[in-house]
Protein backbone atom coordinates (compact mmCIF):
# COMPACT_ATOMS: atom_id res chain seq x y z
CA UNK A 1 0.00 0.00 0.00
CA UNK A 2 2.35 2.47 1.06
CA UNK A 3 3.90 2.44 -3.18
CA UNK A 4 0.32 3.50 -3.78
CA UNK A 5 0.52 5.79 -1.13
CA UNK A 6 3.50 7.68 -2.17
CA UNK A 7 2.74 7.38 -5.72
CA UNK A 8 -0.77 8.85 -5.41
CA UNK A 9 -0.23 11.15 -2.93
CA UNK A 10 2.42 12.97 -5.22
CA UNK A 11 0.36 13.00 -7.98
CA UNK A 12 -2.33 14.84 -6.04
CA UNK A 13 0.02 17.24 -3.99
CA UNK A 14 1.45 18.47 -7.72
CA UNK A 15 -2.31 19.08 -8.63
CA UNK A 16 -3.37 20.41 -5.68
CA UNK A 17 -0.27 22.75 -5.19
CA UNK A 18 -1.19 24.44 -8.23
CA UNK A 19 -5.16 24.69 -7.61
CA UNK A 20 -4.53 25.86 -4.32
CA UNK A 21 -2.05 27.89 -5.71
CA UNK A 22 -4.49 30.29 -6.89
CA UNK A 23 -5.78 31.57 -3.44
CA UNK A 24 -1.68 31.69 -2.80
CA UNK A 25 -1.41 34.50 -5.61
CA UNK A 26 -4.75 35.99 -4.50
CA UNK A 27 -3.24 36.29 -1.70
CA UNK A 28 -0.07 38.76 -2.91
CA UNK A 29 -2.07 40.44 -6.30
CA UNK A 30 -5.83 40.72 -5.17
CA UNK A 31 -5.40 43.24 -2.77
CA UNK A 32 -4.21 45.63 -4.86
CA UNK A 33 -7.52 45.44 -6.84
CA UNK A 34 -10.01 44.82 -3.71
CA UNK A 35 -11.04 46.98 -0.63
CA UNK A 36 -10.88 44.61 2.81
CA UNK A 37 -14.33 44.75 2.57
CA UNK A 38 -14.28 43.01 -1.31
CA UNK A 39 -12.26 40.79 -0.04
CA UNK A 40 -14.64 40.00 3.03
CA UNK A 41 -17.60 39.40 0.55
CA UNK A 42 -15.38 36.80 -1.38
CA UNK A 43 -14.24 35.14 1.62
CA UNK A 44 -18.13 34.54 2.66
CA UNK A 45 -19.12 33.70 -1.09
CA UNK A 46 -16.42 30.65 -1.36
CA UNK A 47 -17.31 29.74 2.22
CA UNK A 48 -21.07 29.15 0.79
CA UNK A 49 -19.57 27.20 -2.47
CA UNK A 50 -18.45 25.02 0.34
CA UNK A 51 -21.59 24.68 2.34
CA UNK A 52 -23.15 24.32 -1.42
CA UNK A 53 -20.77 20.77 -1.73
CA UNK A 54 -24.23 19.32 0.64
CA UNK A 55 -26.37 19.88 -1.73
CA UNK A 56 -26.40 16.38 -3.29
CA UNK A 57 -26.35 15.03 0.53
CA UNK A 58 -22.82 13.34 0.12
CA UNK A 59 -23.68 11.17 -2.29
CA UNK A 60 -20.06 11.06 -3.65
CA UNK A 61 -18.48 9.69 -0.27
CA UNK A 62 -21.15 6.92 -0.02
CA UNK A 63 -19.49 6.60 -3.89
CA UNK A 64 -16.39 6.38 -2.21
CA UNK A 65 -17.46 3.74 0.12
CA UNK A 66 -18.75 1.55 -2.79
CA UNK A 67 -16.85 2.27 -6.09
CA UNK A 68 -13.41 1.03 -5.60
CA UNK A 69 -14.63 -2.94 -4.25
CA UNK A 70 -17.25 -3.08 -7.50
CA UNK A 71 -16.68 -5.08 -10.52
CA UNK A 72 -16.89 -4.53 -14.30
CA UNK A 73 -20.39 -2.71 -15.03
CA UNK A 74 -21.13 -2.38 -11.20
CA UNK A 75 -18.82 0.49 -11.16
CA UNK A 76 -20.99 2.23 -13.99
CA UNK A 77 -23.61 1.29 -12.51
CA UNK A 78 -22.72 2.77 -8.87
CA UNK A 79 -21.02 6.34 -10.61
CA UNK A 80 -23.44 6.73 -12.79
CA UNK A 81 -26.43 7.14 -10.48
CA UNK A 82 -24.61 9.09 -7.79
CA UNK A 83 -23.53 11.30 -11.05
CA UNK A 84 -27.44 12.18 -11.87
CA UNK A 85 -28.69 12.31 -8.14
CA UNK A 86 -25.81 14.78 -7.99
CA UNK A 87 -26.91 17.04 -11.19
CA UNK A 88 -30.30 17.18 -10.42
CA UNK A 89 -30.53 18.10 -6.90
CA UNK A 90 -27.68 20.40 -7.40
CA UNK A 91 -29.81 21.99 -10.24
CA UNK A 92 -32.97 22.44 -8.31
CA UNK A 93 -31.54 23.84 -5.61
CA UNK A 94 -30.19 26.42 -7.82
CA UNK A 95 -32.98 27.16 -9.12
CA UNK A 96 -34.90 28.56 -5.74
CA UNK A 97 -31.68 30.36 -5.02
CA UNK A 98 -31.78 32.29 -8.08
CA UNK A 99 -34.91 33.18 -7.26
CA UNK A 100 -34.52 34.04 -4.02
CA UNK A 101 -31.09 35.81 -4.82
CA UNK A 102 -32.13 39.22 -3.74
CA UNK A 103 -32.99 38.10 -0.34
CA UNK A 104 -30.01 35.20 -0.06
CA UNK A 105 -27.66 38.13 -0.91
CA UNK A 106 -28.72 40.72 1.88
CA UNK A 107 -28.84 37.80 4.20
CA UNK A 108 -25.43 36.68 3.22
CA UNK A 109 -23.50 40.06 2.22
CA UNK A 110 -25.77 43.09 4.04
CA UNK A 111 -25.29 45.20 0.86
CA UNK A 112 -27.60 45.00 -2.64
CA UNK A 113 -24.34 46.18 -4.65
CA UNK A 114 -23.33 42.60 -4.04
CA UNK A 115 -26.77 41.33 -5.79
CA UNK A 116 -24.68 40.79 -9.53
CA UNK A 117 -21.72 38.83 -7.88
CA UNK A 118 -23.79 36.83 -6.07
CA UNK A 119 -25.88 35.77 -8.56
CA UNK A 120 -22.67 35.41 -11.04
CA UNK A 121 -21.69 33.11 -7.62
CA UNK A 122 -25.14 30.54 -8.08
CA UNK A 123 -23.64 29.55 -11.15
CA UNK A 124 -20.28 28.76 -9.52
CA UNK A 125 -21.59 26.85 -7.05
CA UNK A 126 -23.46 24.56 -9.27
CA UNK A 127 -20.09 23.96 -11.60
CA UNK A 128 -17.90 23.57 -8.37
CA UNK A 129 -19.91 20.88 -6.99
CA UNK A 130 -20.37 19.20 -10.08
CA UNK A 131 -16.43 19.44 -10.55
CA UNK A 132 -15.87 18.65 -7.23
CA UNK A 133 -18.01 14.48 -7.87
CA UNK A 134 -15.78 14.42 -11.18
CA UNK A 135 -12.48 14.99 -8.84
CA UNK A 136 -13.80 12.54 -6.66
CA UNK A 137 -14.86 9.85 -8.46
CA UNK A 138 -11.01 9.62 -10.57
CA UNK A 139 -9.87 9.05 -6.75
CA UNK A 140 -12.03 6.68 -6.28
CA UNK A 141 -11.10 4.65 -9.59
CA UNK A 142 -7.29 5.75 -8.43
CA UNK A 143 -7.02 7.98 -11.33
CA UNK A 144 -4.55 10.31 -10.53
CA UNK A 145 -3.45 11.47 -14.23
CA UNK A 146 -6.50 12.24 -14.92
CA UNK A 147 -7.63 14.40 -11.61
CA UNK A 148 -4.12 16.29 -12.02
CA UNK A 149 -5.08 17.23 -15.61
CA UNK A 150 -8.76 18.59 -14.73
CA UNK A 151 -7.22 19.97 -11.75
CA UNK A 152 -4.37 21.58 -12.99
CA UNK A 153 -6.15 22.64 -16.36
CA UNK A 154 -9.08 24.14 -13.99
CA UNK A 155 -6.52 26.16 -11.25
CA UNK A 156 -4.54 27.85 -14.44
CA UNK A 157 -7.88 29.46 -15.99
CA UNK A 158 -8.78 30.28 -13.05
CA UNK A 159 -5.78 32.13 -12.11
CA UNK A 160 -5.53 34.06 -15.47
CA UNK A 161 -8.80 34.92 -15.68
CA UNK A 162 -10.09 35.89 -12.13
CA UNK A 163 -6.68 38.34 -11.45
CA UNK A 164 -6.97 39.33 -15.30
CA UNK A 165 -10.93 40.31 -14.83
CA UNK A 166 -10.17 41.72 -11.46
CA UNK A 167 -7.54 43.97 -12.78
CA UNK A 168 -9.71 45.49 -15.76
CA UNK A 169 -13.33 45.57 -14.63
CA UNK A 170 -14.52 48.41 -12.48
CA UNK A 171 -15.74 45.52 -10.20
CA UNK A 172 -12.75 43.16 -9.38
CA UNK A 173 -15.02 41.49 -7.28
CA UNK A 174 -16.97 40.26 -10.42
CA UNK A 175 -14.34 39.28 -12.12
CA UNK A 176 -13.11 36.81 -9.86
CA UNK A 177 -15.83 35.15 -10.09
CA UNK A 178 -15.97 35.04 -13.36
CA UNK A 179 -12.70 33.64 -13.32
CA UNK A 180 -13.95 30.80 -11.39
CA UNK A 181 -16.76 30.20 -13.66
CA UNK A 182 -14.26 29.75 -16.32
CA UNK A 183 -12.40 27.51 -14.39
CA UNK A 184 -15.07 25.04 -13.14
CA UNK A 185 -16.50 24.81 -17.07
CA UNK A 186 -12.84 24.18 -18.58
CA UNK A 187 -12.49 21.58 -15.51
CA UNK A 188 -15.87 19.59 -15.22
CA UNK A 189 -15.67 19.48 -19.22
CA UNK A 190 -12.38 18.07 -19.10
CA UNK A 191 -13.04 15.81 -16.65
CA UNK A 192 -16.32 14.25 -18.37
CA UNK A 193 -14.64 13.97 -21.09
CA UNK A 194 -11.81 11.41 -19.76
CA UNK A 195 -14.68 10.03 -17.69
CA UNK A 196 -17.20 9.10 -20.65
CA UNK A 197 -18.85 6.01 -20.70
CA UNK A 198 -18.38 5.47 -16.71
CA UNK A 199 -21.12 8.80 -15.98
CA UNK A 200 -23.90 6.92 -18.68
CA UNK A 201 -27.67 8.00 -18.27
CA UNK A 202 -28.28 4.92 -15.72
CA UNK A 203 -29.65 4.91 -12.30
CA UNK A 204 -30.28 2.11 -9.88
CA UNK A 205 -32.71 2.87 -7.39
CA UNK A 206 -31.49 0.18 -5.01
CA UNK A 207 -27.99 1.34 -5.64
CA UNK A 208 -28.96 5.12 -4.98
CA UNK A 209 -30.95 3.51 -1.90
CA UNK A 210 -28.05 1.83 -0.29
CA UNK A 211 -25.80 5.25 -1.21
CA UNK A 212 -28.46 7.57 0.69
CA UNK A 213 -28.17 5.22 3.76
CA UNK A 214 -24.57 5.46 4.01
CA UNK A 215 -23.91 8.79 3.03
CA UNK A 216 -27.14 11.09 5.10
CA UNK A 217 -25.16 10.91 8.20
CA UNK A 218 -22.52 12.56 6.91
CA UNK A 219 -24.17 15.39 5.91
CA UNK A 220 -24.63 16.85 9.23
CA UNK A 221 -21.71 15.62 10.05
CA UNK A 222 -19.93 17.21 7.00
CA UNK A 223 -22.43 20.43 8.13
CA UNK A 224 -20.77 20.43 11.40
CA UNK A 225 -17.12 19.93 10.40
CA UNK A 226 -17.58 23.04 7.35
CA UNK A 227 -18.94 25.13 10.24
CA UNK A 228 -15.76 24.16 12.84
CA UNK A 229 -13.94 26.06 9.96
CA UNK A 230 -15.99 28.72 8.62
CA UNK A 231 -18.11 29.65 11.43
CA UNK A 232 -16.01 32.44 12.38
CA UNK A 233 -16.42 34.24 8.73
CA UNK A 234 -20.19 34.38 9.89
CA UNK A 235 -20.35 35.55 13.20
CA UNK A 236 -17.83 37.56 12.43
CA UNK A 237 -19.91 39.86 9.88
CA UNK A 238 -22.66 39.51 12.33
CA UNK A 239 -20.46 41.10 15.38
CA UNK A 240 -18.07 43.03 13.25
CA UNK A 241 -17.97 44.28 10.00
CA UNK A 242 -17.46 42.92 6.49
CA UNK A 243 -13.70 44.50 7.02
CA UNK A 244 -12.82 42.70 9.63
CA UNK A 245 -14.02 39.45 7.65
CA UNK A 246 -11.99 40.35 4.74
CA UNK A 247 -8.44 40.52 7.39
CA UNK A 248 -9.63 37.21 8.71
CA UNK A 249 -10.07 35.96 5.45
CA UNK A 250 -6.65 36.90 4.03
CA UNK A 251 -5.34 35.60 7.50
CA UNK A 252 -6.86 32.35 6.26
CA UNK A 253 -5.79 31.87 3.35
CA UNK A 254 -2.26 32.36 4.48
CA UNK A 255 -2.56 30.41 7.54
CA UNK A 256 -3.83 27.37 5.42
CA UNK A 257 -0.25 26.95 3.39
CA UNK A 258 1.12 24.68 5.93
CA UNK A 259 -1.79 22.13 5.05
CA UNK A 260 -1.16 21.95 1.63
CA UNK A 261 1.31 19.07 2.74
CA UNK A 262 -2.08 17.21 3.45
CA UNK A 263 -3.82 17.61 0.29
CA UNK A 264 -2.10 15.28 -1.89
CA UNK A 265 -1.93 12.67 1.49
CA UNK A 266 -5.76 12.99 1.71
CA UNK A 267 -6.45 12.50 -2.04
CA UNK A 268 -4.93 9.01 -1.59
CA UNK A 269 -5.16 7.71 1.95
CA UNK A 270 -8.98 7.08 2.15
CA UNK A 271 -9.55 5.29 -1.22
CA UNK A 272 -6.27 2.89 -0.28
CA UNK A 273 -7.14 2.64 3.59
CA UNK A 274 -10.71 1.14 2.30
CA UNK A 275 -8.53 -0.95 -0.09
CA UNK A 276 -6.04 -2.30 2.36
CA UNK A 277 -7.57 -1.71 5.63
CA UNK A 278 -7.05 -5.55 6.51
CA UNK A 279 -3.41 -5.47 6.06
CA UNK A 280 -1.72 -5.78 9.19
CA UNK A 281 0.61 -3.49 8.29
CA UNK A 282 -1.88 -0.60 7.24
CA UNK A 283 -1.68 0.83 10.52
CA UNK A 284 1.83 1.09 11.19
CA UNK A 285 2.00 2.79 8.20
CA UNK A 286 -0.75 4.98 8.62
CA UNK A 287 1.19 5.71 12.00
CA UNK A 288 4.81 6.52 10.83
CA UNK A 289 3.01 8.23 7.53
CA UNK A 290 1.15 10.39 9.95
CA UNK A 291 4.21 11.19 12.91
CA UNK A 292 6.65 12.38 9.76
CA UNK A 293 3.72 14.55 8.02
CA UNK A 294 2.77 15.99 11.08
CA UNK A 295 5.80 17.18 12.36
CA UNK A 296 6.64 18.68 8.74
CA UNK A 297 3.51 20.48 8.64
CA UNK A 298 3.43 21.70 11.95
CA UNK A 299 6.88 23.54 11.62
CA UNK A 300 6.12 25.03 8.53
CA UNK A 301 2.80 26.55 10.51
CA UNK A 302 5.24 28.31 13.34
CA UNK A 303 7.63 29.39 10.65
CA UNK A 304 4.20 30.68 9.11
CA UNK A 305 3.24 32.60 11.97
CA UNK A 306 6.74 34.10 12.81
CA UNK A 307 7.76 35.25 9.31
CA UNK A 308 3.83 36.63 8.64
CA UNK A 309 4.90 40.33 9.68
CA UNK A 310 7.97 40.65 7.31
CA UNK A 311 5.62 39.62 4.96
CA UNK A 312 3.04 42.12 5.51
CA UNK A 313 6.08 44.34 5.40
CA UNK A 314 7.63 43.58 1.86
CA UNK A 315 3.94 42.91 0.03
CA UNK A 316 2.88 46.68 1.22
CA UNK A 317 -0.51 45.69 2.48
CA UNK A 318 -0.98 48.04 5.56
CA UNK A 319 -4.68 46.65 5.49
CA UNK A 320 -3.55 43.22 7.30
CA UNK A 321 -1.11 44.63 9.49
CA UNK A 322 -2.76 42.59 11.72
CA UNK A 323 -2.65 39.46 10.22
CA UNK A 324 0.07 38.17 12.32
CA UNK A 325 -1.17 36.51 15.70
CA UNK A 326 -4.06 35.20 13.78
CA UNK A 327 -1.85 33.67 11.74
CA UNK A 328 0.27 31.87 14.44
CA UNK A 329 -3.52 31.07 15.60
CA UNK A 330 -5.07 29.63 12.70
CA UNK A 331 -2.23 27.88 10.93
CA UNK A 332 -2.21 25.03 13.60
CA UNK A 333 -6.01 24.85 13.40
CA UNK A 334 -6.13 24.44 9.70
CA UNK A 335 -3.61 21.83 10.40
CA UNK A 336 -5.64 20.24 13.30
CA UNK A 337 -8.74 19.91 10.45
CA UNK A 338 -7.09 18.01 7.74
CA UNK A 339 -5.27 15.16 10.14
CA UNK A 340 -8.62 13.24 10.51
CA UNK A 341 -7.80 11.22 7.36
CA UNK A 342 -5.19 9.59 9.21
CA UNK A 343 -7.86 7.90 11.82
CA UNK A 344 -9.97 5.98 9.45
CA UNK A 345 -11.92 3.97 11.97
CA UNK A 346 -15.23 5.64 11.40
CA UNK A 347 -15.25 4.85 7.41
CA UNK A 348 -13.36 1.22 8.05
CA UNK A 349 -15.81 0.11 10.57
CA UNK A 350 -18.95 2.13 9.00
CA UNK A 351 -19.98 4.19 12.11
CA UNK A 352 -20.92 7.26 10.58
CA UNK A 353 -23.33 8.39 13.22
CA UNK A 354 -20.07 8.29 15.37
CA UNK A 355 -18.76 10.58 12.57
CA UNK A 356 -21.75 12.87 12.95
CA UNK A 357 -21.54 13.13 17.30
CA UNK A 358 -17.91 13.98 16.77
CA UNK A 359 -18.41 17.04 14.07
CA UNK A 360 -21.35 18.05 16.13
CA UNK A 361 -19.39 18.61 18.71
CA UNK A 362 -16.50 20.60 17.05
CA UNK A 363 -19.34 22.82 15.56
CA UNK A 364 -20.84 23.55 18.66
CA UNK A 365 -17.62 24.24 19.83
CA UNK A 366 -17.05 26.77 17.33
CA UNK A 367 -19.80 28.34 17.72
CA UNK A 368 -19.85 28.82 21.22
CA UNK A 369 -15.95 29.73 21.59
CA UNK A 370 -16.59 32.58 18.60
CA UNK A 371 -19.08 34.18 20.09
CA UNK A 372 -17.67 34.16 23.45
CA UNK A 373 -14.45 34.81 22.54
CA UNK A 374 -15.22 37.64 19.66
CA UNK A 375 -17.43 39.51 22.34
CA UNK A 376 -14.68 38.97 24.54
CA UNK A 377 -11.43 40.28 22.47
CA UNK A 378 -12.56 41.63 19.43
CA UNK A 379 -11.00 39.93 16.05
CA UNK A 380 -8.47 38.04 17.45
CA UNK A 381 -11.17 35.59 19.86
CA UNK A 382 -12.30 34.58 16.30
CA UNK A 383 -9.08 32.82 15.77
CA UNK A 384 -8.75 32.01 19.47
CA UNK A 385 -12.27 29.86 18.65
CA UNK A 386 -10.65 28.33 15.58
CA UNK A 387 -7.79 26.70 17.51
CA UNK A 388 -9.67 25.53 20.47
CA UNK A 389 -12.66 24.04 18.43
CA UNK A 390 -9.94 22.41 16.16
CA UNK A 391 -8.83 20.71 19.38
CA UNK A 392 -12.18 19.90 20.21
CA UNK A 393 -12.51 18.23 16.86
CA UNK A 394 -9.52 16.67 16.37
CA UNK A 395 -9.08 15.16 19.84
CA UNK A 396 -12.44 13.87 19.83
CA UNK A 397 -12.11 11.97 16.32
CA UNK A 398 -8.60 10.62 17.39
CA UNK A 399 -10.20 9.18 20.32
CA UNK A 400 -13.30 7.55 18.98
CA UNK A 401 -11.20 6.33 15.82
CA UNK A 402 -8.55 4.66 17.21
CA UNK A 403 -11.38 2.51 19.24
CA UNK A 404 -12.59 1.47 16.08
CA UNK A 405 -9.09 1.15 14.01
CA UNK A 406 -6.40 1.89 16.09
CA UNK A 407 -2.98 3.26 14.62
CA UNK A 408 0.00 2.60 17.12
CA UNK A 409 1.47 6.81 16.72
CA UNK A 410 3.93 7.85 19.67
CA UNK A 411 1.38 10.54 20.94
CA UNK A 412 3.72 10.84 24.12
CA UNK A 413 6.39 12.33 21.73
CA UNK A 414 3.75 14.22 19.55
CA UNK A 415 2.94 15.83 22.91
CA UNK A 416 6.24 16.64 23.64
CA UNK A 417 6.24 18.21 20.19
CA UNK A 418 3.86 20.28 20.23
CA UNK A 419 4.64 21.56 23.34
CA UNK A 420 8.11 22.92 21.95
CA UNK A 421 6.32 24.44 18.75
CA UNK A 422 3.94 26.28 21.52
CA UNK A 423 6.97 27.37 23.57
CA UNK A 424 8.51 28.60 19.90
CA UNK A 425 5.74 30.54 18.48
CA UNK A 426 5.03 32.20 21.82
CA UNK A 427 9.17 33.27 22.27
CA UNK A 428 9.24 34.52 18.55
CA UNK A 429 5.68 36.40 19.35
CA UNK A 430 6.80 38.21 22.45
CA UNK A 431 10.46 38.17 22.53
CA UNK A 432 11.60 39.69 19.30
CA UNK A 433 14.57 41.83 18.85
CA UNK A 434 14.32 45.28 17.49
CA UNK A 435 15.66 45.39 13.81
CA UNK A 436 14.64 43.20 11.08
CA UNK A 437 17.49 41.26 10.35
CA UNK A 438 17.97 40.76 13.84
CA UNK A 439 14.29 39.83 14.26
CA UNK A 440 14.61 37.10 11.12
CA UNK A 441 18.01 35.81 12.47
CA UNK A 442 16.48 34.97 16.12
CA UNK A 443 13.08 33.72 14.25
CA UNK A 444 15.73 31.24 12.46
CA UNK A 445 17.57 30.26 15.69
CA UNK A 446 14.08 29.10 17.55
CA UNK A 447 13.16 27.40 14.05
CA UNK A 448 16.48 25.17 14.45
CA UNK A 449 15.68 24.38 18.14
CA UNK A 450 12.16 22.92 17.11
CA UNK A 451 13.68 21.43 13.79
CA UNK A 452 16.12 19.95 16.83
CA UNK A 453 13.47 18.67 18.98
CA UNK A 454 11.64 17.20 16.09
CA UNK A 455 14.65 14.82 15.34
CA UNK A 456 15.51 14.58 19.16
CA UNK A 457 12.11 13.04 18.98
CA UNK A 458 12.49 10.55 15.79
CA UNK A 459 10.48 12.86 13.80
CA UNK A 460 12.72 13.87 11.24
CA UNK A 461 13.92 10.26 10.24
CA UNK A 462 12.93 10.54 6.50
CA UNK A 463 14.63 6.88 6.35
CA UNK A 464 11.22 5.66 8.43
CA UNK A 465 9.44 6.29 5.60
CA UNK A 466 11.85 4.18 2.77
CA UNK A 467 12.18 1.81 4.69
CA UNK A 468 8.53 1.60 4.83
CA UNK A 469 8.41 1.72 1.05
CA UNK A 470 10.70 -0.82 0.63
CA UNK A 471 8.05 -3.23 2.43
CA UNK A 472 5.24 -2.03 -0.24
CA UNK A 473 5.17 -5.19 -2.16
CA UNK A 474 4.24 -7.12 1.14
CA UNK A 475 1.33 -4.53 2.04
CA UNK A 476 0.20 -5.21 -1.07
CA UNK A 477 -0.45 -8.56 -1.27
């Protein structure tokens, strides 16, 4: 398994760098185009895309769940009905929100100028989530090419064309989403295309049955885990103001680099944990996989966090002055979201009402800890909430997981780990020289202590891993 693993997971990092690499350039060019408050109303329109991904009530995990075990026609059979339950309730719903647009976009912005975007946003929504079953459904036939060619294909026109747009209409915030339009056509047509015969004008009603079983507890468990992330955007513009959404936003955005080490790893783990899961070696690999990623990850989040003010600095943005400590903030949580994939017990064992009690709770967590904490402190309790429901979240799925399908980490020595980045970030917060050379050169020193620690710890060891590659023809078998 762990061949597949690497092989995969490189495949869908490459992709994935370059589609998430378009929020990393919107990140340096769109400001110069956008007020903070712009950049607010984006932030809450492509949080909705992703509360829009319900729509078709999860339908392509139960896919997930089914696909890769199926045989010959089966397959068809299985994609092709979660393909049309997934048009058509993704139309309809699109439908009443065009026609409630007006209303959905003062309940959503607070401003009628917004009323073009937004509806200029429906149709975005719609080709997103479509795009979105078409990504998923190459990872579930472990079609890797093919999702890094729609990918990649669908991140470069929307690059060109949202900062291009943005830079020559009088609204820039219309032309990014134009841009996105663009890209979600050029990438769902791509992608049906290479997918032909499997998405055929079939359904199975027994099939799309035993789907909807598997998959309607996840949504509000999905529901609650889009909500641990994004409630603060919300409750933000409902305490604050639409400018104070836009610096959290761009805060984000930054803070969610670090995790791009995950999005290649969580492209391939599921559909090969559900492949392999009876290996006896799947865990330990799962394990070491997870200790070295991790550790990676969580370094590049407090370099993140210490280097975000020289950034500010040399990009010119005096808008997100700010940004810092919610960067140092938010980085880990973003982090803390995307390690779930390495405790596969709910999706091995099929307990997805477990899955739903345990992103319940992280959404009632956020909720509660932003509004306490934003009445409390102002901006920064919104990424105060972020961590501590992450925690919530995280913690709670580890626990339950590992009861289910346990995976032998050394969380004594993660502890210890995390416990030096903590010490780190809050030194290179509080303690920083005067100067900025002399501020970058101590930043570096406390880097190398936790770079230290980290292979103090057998963290660093990036033999672990070949020498768990080397075994890959006996996980295999």
């Amino acid at each position: 398994m762990i061949r597949e693993l690497v092989g995969h997971s490189a495949t869908y990092t490459l992709a994935n760098l370059i589609s998430r690499g378009t929020v990393l350039v919107w990140l340096i060019v769109l400001p110069r185009f956008m007020s903070s408050a712009d950049y607010g109303a984006l932030g809450l329109i492509l949080t909705t895309a992703a509360l829009f991904n319900l729509v078709p009530l999860e339908i392509g995990q139960a896919l997930g769940r089914y696909y890769p075990a199926a045989d010959g026609d089966e397959k068809g059979n299985w994609a092709s009905t979660a393909w049309i339950f997934t048009l058509s309730t993704l139309t309809l719903v699109a439908m009443i929100a065009l026609i409630f647009s007006q209303w959905l976009n003062r309940q959503l912005l607070g401003d009628d100028s917004y009323g073009p975007a937004f509806r200029i946003a429906l149709a975005y929504f719609v080709l997103n989530s479509s795009f979105l079953f078409a990504q998923n459904l190459f990872r579930w036939a472990f079609r890797s090419r093919d999702y890094a060619l729609a990918t990649t294909a669908s991140a470069l026109v929307t690059l060109f064309l949202s900062i291009g747009l943005a830079a020559i209409l009088s609204n820039a915030l219309t032309g990014v989403l134009a841009g996105l339009v663009a890209g979600a056509v050029i990438g769902l047509s791509l992608a049906i295309a290479r997918l032909g015969p499997v998405l055929r004008n079939r359904i199975d009603l027994p099939k799309l049955g035993r789907m909807l079983r598997f998959s309607l507890p996840l949504v509000p468990a999905s529901l609650a885990l889009l909500l641990s992330t994004y409630a603060s955007r919300f409750i933000l513009n409902d305490l604050l103001t639409l400018k104070d959404v836009g610096m959290f936003t761009w805060a984000s955005q930054l803070a969610a680099v670090p995790a791009l080490l995950l999005l290649g790893v969580q492209g391939a783990v599921t559909p090969l944990v559900i492949k392999h899961h009876a290996a006896t070696d799947t865990p330990v690999v799962l394990a070491r996989s997870f200790e070295t990623i991790f550790s990676g990850a969580l370094g590049l989040c407090i370099a993140l966090g210490l280097y975000t003010p020289e950034l500010v600095r040399l990009l010119g943005y005096s808008q997100f002055a700010g940004a810092a400590p919610l960067v140092m903030l938010l980085a880990p949580a973003m982090l803390l979201l995307q390690l779930y994939v390495f405790a596969p017990g709910f999706a091995v064992a099929e307990r997805t009402g477990l899955q739903l009690f345990v992103s319940a709770l992280g959404a009632v967590a956020a909720i509660l800890f932003n509004y306490m904490f934003i009445n409390a402190v102002g901006l920064i309790g919104a990424a105060i909430a972020t961590l501590g429901s992450s925690l919530v979240f995280t913690g709670s799925w580890f626990l339950l997981s590992n009861r289910l399908y346990p995976i032998p980490a050394h969380w004594l020595r993660l502890g210890l780990l995390v416990a030096g980045a903590a010490a780190c970030a809050t030194v290179g917060t509080l303690a920083v020289p005067n100067g900025i050379p002399q501020a970058i050169l101590f930043k570096a020193l406390l880097l190398a202590v936790l770079a230290a620690l980290a292979a103090y710890l057998g963290f660093a060891r990036i033999w672990r891993l070949k020498q768990l590659i080397a075994q890959g023809p006996r996980l295999s078998e």
